[in-house]
N, C-alpha and C. Protein backbone atom coordinates (compact mmCIF):
# COMPACT_ATOMS: atom_id res chain seq x y z
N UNK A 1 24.83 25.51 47.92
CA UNK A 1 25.91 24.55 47.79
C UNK A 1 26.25 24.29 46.32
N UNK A 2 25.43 23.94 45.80
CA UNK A 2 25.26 23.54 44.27
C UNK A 2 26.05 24.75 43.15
N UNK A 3 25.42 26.01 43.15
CA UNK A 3 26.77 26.64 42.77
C UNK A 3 27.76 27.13 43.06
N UNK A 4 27.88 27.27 44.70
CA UNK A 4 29.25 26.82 44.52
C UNK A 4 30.45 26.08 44.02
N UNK A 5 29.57 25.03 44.08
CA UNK A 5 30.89 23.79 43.25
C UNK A 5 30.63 24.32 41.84
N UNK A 6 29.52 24.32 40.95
CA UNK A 6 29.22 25.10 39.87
C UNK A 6 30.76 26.59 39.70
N UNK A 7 30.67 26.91 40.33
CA UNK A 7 31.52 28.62 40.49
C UNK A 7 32.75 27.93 40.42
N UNK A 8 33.56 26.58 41.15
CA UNK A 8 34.65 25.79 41.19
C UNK A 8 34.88 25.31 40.19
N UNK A 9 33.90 24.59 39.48
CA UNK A 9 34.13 23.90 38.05
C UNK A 9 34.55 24.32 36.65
N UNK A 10 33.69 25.55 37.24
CA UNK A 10 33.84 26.87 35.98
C UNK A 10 35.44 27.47 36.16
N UNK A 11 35.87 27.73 37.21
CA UNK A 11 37.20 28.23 37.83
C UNK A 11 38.15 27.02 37.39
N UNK A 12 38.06 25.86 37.39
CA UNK A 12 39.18 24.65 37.71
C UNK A 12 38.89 24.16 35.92
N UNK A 13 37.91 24.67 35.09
CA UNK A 13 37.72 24.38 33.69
C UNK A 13 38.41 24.62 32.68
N UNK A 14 39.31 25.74 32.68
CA UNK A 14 40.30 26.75 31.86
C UNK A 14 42.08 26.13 32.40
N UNK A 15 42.37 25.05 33.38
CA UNK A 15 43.37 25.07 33.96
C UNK A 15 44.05 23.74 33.35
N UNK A 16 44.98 23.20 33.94
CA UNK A 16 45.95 22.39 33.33
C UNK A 16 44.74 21.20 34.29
N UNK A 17 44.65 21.65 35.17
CA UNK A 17 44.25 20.48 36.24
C UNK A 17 43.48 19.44 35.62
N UNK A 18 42.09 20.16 34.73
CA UNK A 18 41.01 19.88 34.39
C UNK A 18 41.60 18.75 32.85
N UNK A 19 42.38 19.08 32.34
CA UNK A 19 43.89 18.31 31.35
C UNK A 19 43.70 16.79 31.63
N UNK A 20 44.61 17.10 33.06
CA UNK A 20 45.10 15.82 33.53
C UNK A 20 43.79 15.05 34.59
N UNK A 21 43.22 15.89 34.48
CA UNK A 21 41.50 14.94 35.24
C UNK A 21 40.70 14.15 33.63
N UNK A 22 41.12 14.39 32.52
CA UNK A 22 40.35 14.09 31.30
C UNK A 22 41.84 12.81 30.88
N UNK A 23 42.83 13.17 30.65
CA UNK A 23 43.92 12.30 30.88
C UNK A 23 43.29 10.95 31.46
N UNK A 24 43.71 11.40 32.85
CA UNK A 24 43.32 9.80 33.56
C UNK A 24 42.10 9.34 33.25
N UNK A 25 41.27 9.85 33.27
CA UNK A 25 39.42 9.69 33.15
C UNK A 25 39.65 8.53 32.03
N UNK A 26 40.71 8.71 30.47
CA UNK A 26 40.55 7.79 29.82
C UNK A 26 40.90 6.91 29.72
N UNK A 27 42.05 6.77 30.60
CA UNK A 27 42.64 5.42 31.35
C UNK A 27 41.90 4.80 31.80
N UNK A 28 41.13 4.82 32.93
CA UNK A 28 40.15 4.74 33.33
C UNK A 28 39.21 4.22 32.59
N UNK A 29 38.68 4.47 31.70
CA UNK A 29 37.75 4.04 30.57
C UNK A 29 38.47 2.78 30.05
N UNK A 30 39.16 2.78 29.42
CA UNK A 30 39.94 1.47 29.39
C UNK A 30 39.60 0.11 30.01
N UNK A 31 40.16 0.74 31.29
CA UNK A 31 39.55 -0.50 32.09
C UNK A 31 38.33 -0.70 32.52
N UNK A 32 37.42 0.36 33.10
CA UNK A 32 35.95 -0.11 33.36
C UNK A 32 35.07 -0.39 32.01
N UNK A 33 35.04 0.32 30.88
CA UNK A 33 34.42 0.10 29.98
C UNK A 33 34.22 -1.31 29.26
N UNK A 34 34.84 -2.11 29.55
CA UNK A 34 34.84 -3.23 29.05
C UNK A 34 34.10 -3.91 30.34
N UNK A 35 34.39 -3.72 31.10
CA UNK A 35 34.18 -4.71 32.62
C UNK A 35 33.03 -4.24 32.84
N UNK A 36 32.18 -3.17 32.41
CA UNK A 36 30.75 -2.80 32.52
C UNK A 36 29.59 -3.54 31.77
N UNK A 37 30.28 -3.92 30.41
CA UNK A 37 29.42 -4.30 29.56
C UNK A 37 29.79 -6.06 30.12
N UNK A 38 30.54 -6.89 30.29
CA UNK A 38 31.28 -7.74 30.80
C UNK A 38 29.89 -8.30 31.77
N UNK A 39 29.94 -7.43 32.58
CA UNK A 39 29.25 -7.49 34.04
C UNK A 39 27.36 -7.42 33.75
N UNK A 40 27.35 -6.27 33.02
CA UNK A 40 25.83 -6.67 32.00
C UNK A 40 25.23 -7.91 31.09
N UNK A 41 26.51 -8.43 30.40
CA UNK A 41 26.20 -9.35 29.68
C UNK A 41 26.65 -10.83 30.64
N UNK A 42 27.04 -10.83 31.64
CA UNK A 42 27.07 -12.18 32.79
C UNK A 42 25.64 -11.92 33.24
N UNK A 43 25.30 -10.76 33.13
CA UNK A 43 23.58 -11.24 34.14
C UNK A 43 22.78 -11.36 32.97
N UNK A 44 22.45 -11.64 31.91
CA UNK A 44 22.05 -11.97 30.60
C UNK A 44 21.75 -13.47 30.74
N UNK A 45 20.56 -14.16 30.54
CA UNK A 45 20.16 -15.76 30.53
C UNK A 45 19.77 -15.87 29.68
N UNK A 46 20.75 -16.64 28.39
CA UNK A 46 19.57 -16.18 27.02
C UNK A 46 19.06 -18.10 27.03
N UNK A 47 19.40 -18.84 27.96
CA UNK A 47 18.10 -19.59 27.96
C UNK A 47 17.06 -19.40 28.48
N UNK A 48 16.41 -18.27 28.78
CA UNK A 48 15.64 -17.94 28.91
C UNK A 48 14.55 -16.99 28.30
N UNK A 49 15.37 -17.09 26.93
CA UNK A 49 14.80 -16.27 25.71
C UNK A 49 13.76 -17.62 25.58
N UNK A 50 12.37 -16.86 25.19
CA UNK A 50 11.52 -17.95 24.00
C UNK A 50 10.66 -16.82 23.26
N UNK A 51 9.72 -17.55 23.25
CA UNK A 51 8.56 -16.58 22.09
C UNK A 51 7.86 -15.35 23.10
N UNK A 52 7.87 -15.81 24.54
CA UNK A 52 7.30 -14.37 25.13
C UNK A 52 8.06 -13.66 25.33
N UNK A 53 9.21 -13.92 25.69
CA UNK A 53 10.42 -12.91 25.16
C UNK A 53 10.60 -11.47 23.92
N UNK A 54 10.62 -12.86 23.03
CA UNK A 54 10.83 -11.87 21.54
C UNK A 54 9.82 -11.14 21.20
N UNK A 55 8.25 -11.77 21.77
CA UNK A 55 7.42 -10.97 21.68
C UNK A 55 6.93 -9.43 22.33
N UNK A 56 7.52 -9.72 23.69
CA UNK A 56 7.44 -8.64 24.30
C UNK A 56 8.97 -7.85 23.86
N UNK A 57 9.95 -8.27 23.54
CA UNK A 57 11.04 -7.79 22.95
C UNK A 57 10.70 -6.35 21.44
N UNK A 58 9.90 -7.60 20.78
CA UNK A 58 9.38 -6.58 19.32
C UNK A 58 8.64 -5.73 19.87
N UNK A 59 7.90 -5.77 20.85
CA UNK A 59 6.80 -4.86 21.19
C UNK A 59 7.24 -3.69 21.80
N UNK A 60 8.47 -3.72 22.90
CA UNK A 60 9.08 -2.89 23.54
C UNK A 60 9.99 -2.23 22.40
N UNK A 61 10.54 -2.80 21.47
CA UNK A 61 11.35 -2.14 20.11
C UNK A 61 10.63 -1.02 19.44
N UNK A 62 9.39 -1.42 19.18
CA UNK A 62 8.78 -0.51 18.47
C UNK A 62 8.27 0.41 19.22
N UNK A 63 7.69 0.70 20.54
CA UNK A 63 7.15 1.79 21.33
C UNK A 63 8.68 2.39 21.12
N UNK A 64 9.73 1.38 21.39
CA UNK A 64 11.25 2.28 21.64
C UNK A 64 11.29 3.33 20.43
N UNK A 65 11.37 2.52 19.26
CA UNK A 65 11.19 3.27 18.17
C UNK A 65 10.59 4.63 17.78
N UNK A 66 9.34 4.06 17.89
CA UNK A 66 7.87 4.92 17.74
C UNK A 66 8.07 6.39 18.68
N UNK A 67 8.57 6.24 20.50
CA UNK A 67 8.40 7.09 20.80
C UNK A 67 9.64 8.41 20.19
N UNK A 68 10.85 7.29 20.34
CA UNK A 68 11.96 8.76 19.83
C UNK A 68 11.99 9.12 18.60
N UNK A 69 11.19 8.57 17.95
CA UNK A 69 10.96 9.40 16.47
C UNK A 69 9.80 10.33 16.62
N UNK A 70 8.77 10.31 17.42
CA UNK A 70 8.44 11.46 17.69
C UNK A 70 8.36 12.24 18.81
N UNK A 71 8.62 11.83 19.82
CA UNK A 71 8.87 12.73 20.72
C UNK A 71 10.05 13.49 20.53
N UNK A 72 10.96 13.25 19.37
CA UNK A 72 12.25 14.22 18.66
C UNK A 72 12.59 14.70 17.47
N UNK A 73 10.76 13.85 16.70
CA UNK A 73 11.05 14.58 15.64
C UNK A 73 10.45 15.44 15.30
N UNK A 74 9.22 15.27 15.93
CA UNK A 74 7.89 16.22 15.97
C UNK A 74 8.36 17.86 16.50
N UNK A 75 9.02 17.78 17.50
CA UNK A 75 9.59 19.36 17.87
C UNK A 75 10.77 19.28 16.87
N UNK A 76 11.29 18.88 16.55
CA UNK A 76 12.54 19.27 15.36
C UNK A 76 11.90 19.36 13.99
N UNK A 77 10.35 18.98 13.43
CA UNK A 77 9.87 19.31 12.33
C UNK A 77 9.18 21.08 12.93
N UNK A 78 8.70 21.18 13.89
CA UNK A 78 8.82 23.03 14.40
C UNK A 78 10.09 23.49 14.06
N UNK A 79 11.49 23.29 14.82
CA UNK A 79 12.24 24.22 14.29
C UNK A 79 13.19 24.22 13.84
N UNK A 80 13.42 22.87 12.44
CA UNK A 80 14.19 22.79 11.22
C UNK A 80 13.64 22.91 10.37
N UNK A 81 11.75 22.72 10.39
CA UNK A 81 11.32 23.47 9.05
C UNK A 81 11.66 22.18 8.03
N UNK A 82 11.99 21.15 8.20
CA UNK A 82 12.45 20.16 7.26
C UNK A 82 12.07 18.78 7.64
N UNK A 83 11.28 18.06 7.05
CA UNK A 83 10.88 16.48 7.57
C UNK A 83 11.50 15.89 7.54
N UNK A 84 12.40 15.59 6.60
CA UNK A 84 13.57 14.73 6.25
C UNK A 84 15.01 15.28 7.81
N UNK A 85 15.24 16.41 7.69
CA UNK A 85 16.15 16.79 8.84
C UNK A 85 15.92 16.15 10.31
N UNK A 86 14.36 16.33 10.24
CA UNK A 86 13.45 16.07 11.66
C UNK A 86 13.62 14.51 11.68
N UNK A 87 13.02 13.71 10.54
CA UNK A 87 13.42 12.26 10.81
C UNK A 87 14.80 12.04 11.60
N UNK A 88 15.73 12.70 10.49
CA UNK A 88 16.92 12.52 11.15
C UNK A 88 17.52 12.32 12.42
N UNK A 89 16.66 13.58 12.87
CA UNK A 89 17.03 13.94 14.41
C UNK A 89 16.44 12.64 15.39
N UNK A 90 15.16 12.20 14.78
CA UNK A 90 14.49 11.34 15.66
C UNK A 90 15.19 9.88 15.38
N UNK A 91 15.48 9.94 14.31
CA UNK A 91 16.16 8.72 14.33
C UNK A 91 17.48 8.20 14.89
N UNK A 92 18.35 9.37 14.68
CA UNK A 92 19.39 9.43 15.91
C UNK A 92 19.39 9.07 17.30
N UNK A 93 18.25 9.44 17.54
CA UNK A 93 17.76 9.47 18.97
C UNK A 93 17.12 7.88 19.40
N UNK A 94 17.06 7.23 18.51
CA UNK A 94 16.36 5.65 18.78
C UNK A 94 17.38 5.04 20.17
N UNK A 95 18.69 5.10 19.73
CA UNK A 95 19.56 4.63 20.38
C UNK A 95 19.03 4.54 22.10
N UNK A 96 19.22 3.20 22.67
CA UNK A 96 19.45 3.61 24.17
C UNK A 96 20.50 3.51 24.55
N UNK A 97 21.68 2.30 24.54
CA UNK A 97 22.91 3.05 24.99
C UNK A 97 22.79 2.24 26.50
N UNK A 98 23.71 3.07 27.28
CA UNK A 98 24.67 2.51 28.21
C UNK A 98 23.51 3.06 29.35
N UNK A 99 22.73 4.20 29.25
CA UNK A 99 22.09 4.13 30.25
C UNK A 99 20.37 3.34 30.62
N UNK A 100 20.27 2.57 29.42
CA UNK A 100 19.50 1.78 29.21
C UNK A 100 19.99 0.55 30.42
N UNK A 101 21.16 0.08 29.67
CA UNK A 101 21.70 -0.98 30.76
C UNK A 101 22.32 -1.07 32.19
N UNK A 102 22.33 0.80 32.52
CA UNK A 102 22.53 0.84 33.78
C UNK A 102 21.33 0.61 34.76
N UNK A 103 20.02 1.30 33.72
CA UNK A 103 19.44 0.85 34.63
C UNK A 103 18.38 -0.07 35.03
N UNK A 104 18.46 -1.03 33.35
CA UNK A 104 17.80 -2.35 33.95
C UNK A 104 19.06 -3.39 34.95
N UNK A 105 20.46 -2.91 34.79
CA UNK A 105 21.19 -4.05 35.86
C UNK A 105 20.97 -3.29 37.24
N UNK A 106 20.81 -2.03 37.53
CA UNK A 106 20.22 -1.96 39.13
C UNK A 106 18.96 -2.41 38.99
N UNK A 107 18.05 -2.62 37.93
CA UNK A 107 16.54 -3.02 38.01
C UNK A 107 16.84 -4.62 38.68
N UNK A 108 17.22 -5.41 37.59
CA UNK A 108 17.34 -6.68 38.21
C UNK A 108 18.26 -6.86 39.27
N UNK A 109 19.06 -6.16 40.06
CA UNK A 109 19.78 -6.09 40.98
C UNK A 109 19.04 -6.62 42.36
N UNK A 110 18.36 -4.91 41.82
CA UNK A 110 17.33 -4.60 43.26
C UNK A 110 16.03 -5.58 43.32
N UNK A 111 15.89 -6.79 42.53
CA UNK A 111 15.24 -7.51 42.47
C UNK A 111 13.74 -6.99 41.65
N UNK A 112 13.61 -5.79 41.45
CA UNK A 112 12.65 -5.12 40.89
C UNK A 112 12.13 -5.86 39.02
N UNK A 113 13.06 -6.12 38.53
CA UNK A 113 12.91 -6.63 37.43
C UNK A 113 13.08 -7.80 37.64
N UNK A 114 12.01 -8.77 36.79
CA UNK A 114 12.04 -10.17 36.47
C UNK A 114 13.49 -10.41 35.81
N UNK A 115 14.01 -11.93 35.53
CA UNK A 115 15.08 -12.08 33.75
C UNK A 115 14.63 -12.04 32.68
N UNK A 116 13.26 -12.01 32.88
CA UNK A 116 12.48 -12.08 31.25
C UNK A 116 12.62 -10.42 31.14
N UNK A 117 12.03 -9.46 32.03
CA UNK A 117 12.05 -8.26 31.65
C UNK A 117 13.38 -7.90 31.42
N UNK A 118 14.65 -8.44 32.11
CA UNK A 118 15.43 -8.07 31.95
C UNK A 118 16.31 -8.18 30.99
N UNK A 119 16.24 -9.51 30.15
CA UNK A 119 16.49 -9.95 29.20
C UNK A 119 15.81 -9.20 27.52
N UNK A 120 14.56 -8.89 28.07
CA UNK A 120 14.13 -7.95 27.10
C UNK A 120 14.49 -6.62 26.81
N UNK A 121 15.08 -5.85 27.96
CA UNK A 121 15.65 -4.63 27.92
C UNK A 121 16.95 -4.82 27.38
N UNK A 122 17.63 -5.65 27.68
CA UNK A 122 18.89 -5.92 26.75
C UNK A 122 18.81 -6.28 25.51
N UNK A 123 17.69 -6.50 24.68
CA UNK A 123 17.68 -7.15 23.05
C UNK A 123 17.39 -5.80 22.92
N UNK A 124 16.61 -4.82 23.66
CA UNK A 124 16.11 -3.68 22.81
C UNK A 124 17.02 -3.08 22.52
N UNK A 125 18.19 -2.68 24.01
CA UNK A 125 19.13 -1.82 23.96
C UNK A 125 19.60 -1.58 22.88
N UNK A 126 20.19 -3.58 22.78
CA UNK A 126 20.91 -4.31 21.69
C UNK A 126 20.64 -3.66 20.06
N UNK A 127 19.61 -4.14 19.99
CA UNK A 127 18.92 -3.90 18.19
C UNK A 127 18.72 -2.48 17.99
N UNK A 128 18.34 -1.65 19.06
CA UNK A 128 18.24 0.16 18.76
C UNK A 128 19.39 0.21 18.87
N UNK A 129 20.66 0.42 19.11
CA UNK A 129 21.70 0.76 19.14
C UNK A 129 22.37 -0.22 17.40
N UNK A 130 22.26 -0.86 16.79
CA UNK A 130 22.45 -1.81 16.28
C UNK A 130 22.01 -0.94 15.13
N UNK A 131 20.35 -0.62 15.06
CA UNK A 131 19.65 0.08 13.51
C UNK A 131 19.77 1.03 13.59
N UNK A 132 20.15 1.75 14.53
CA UNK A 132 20.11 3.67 14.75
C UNK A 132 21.27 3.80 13.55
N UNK A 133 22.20 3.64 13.55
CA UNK A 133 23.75 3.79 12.45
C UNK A 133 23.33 3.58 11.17
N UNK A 134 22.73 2.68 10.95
CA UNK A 134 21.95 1.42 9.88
C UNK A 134 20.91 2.40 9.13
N UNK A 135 20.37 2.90 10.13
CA UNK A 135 18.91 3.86 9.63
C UNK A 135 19.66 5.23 9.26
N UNK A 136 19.95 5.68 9.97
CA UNK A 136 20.62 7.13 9.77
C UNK A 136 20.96 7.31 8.93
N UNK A 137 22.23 6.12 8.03
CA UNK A 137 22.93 6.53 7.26
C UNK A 137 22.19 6.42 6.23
N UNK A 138 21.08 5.11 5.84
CA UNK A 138 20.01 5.45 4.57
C UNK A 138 19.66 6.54 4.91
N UNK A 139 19.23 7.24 5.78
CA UNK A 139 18.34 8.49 5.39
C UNK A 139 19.49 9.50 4.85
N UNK A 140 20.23 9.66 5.14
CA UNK A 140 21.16 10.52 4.39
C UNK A 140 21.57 9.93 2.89
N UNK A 141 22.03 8.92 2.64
CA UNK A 141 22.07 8.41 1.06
C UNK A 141 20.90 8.37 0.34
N UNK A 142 20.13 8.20 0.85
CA UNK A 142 18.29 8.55 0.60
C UNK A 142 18.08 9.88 -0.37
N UNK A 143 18.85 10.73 0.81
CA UNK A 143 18.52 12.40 0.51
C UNK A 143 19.40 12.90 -0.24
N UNK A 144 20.90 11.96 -0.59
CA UNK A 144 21.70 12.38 -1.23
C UNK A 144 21.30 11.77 -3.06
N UNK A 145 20.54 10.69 -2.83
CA UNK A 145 19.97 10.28 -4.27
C UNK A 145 19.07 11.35 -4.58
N UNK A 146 18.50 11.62 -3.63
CA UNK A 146 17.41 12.41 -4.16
C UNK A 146 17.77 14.03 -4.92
N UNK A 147 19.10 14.32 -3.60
CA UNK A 147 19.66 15.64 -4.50
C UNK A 147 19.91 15.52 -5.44
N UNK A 148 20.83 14.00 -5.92
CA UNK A 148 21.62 13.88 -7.29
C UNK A 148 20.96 13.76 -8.37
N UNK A 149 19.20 13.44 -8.26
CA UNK A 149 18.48 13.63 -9.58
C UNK A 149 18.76 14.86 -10.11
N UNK A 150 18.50 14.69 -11.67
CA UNK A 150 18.58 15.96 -12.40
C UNK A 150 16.93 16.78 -12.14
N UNK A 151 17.11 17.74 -11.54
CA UNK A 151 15.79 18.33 -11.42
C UNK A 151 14.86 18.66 -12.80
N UNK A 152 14.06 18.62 -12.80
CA UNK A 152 13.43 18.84 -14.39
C UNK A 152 12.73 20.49 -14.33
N UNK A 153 12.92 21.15 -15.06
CA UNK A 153 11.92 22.47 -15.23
C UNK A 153 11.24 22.47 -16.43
N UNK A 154 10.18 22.93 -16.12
CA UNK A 154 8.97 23.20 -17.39
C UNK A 154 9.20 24.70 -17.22
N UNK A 155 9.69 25.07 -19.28
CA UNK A 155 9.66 26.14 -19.11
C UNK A 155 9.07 26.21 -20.42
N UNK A 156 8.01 27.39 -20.87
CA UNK A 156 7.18 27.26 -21.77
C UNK A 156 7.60 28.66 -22.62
């Protein structure tokens, strides 16, 4: 079944059709995109933020941190050959993004998540998405100071 539609997609990919399916799609975006985050941030209780919150908040930040810098940078220091490149990559990668919040709002939906947990998955989302831009771009002005030194040679 599966490639079939695969064999369709590939066929209907090269056509006008596939145009006007990306067309509307961003119409579309328009309106749900706002009403998503809208709908995330109504189930948000930030009186219900306190210190075990923020604590388990920092704590979940930094595993957040910790893991996508190396679980993306560690194989990208194998095959860029470059630490500084490899940070890069991992640091890019901090971000969680929209599917972070899809799926702590079916978490607390389905009753599966507390508001405290849930409230904590939203500061993380929040602040990694927030320093990922923040971080990135020092590491590149970082590396661009570093090119712009005058290199020194000892030549005897």
């Amino acid at each position: 079944m599966f490639p079939i539609i695969f064999a369709v997609g590939m066929a209907v990919a090269s056509t006008r059709l596939i145009k006007q399916v990306d067309k509307y799609s961003e119409k579309l975006l328009i309106i749900f995109g706002p009403l998503f985050f809208a709908i995330i941030g109504a189930q948000v209780d930030l009186r219900r933020v306190n210190l075990d919150v923020l604590y388990l908040s920092g704590v979940v930040i930094a595993i957040a941190v910790a893991t996508k810098i190396a679980g993306c940078g560690i194989p990208s220091i194998i095959f860029l050959k470059d630490r500084s490149k490899a940070l890069r990559v991992g640091i890019g990668m901090i971000s969680r993004g929209e599917v972070g919040l899809i799926v702590a709002g079916v978490g607390v939906s389905a009753g599966v998540l507390t508001s405290d947990i849930y409230t904590t998955v939203i500061i993380m989302v929040a602040l990694t998405t927030i320093i990922t831009p923040i971080w990135l771009k020092r590491s590149f002005l970082k590396d661009k100071d570093t090119n712009l030194m005058p290199q020194h040679s000892s030549t005897s």
